[in-house]
N, C-alpha and C. Protein backbone atom coordinates (compact mmCIF):
# COMPACT_ATOMS: atom_id res chain seq x y z
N UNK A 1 -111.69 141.73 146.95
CA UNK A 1 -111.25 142.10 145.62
C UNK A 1 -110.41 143.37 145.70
N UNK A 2 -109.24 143.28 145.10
CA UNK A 2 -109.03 144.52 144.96
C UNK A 2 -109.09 145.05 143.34
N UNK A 3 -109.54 146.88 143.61
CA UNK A 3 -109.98 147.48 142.47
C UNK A 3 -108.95 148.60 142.53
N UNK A 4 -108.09 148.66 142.94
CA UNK A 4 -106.69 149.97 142.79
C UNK A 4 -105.97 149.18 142.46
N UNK A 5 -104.83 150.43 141.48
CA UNK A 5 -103.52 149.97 141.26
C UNK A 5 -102.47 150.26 142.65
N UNK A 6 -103.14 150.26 143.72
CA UNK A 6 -102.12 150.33 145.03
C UNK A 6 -102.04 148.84 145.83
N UNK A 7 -100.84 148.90 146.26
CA UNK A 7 -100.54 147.23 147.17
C UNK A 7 -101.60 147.31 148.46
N UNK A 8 -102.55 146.31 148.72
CA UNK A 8 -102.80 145.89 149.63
C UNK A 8 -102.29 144.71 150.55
N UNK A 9 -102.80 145.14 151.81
CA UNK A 9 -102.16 144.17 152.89
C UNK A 9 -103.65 143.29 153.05
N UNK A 10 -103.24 142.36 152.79
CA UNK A 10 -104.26 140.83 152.84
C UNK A 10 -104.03 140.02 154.11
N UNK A 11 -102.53 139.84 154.71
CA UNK A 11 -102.39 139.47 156.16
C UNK A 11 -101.75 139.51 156.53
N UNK A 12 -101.66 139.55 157.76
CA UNK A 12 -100.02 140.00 158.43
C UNK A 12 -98.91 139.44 157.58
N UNK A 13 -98.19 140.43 157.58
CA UNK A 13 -97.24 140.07 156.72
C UNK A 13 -97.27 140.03 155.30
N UNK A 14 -98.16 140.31 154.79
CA UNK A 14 -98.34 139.52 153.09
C UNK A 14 -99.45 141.23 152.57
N UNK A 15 -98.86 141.82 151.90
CA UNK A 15 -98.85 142.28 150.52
C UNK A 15 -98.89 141.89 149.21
N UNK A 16 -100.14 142.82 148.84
CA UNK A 16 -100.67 142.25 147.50
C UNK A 16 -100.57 143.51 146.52
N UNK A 17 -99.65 143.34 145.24
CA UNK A 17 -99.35 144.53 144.42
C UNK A 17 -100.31 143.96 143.13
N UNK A 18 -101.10 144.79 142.72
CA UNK A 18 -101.48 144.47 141.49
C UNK A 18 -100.81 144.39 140.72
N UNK A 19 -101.01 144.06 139.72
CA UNK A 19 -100.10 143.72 138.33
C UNK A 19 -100.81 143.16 137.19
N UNK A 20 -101.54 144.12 136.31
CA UNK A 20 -102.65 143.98 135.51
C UNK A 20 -101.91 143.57 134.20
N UNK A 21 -102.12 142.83 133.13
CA UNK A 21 -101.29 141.98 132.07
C UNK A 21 -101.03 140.71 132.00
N UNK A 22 -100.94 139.98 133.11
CA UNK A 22 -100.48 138.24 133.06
C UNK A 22 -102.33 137.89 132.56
N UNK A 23 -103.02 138.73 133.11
CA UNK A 23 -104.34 138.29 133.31
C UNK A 23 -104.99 139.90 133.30
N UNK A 24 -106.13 140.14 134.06
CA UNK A 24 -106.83 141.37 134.36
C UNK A 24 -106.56 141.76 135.64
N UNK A 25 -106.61 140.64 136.37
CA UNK A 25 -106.42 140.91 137.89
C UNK A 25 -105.04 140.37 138.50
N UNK A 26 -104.05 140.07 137.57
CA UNK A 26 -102.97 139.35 138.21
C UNK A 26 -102.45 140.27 139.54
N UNK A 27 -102.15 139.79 140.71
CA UNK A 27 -101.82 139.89 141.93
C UNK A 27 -100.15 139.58 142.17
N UNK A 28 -99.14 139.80 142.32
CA UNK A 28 -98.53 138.92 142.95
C UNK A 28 -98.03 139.59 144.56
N UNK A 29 -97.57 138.70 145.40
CA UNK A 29 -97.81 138.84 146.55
C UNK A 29 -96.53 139.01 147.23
N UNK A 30 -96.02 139.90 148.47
CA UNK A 30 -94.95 139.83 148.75
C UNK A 30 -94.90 139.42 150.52
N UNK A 31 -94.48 138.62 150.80
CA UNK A 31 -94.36 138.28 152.30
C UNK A 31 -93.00 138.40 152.98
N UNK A 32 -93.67 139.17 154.00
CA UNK A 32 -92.57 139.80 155.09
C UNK A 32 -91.41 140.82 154.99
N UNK A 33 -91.52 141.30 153.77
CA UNK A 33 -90.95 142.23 152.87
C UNK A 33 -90.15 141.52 152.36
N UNK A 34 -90.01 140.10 151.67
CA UNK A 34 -88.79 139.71 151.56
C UNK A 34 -89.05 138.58 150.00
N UNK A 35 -90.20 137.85 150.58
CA UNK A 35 -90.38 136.89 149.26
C UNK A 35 -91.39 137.50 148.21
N UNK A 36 -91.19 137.25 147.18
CA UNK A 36 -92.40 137.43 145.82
C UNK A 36 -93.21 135.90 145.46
N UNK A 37 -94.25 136.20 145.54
CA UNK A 37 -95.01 135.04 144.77
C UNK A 37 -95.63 135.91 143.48
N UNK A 38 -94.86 135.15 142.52
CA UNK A 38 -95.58 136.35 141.07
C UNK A 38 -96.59 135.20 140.38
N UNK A 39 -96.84 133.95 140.40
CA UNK A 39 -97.18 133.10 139.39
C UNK A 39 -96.51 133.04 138.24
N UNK A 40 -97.22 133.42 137.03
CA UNK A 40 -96.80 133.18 135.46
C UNK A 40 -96.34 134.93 135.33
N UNK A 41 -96.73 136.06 136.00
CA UNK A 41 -96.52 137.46 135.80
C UNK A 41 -95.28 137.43 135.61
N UNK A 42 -93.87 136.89 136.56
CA UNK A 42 -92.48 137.36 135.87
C UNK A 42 -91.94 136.09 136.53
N UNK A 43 -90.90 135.85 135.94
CA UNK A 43 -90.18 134.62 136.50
C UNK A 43 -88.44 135.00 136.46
N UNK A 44 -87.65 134.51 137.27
CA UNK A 44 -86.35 134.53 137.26
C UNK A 44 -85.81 133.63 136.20
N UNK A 45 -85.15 134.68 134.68
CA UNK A 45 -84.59 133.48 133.83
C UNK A 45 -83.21 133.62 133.61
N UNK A 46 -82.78 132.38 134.01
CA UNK A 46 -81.40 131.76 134.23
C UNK A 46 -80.39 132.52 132.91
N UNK A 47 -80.83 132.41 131.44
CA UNK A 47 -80.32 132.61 130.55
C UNK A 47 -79.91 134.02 130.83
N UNK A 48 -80.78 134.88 130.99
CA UNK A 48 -80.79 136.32 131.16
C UNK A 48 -79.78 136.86 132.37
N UNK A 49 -79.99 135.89 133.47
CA UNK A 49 -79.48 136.27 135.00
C UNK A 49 -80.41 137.04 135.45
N UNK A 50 -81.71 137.61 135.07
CA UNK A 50 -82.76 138.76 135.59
C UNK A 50 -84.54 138.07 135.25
N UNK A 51 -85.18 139.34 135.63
CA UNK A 51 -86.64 138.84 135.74
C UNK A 51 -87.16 138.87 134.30
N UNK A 52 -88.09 138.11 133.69
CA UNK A 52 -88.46 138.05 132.54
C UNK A 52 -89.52 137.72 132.61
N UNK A 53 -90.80 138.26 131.37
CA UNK A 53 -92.57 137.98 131.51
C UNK A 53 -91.88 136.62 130.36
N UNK A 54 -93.08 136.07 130.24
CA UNK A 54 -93.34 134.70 129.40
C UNK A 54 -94.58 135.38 128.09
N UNK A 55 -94.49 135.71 127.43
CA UNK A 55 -95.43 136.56 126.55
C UNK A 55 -96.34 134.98 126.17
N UNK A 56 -95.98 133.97 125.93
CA UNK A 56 -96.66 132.71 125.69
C UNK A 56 -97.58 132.54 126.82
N UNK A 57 -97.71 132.80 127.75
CA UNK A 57 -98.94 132.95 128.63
C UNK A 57 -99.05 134.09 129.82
N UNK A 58 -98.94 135.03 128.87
CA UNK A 58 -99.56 136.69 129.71
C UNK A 58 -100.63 136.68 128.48
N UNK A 59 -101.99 136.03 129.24
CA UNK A 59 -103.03 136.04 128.91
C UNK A 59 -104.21 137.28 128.50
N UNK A 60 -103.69 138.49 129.22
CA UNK A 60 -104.38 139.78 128.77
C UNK A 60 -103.60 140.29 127.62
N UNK A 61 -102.56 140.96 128.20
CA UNK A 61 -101.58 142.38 127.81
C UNK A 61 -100.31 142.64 127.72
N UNK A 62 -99.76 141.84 127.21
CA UNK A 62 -98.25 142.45 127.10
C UNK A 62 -97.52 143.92 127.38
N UNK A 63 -98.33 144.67 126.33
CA UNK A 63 -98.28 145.72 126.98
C UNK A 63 -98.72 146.54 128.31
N UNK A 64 -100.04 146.00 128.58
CA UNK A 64 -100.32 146.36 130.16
C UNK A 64 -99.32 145.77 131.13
N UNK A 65 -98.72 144.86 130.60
CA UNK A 65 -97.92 144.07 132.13
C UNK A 65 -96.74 144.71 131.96
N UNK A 66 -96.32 145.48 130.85
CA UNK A 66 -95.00 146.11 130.52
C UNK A 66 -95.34 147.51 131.14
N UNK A 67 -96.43 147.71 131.27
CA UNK A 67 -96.63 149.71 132.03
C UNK A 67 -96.81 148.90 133.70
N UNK A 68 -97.43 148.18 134.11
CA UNK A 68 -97.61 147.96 135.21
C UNK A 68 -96.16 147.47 136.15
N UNK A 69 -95.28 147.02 135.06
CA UNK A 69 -94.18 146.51 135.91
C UNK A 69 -93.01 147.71 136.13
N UNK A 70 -93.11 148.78 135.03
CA UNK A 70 -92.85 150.37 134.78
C UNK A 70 -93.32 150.92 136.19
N UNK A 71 -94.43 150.93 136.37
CA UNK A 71 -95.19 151.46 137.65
C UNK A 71 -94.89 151.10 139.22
N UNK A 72 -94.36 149.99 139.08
CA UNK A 72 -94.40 149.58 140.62
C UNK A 72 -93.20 149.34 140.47
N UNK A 73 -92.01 149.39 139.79
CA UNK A 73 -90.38 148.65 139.75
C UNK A 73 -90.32 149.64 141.11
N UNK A 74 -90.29 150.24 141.83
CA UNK A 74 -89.99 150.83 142.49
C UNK A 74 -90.32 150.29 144.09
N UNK A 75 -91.60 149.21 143.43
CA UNK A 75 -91.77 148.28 144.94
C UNK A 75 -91.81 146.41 144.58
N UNK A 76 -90.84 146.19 143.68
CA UNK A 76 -90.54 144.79 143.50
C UNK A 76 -88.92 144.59 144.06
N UNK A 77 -88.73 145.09 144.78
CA UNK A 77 -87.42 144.56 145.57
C UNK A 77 -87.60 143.12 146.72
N UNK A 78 -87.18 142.24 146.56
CA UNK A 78 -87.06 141.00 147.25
C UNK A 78 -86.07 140.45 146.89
N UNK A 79 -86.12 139.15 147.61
CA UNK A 79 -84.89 138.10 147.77
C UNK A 79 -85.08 136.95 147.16
């Protein structure tokens, strides 16, 4: 489990950033410094050209997932 708002390493290669708002414990995961697995937390929308939450199923917090994504923009860089 993780209980910090800091990224853990789960396995070679694969980083786990919290990201509290899609859910309580939403996770999403980054492998090899390069890919994101976010689930439902943010998705790439076409309309926009950029990353966007789905407020229709961020099941906790809108606002928590809006401070948490504030918090870590600084380690969501991928491809």
């Amino acid at each position: 489990m993780i209980r910090d708002a800091e990224p853990v390493t789960v396995a070679d290669g694969v980083i786990a950033h919290p990201l509290t708002g899609h859910t309580r414990g939403s996770v999403p995961f980054l492998v090899d410094e390069r890919y994101r697995f976010t689930g439902d937390s943010v998705y790439w929308s076409r309309e926009l050209g950029d990353l966007e939450i789905a407020e229709t199923v961020t099941w906790y917090s809108v606002e928590l997932l809006a401070e948490s994504l504030a918090a870590s923009v600084g380690r969501l860089r991928f491809e």
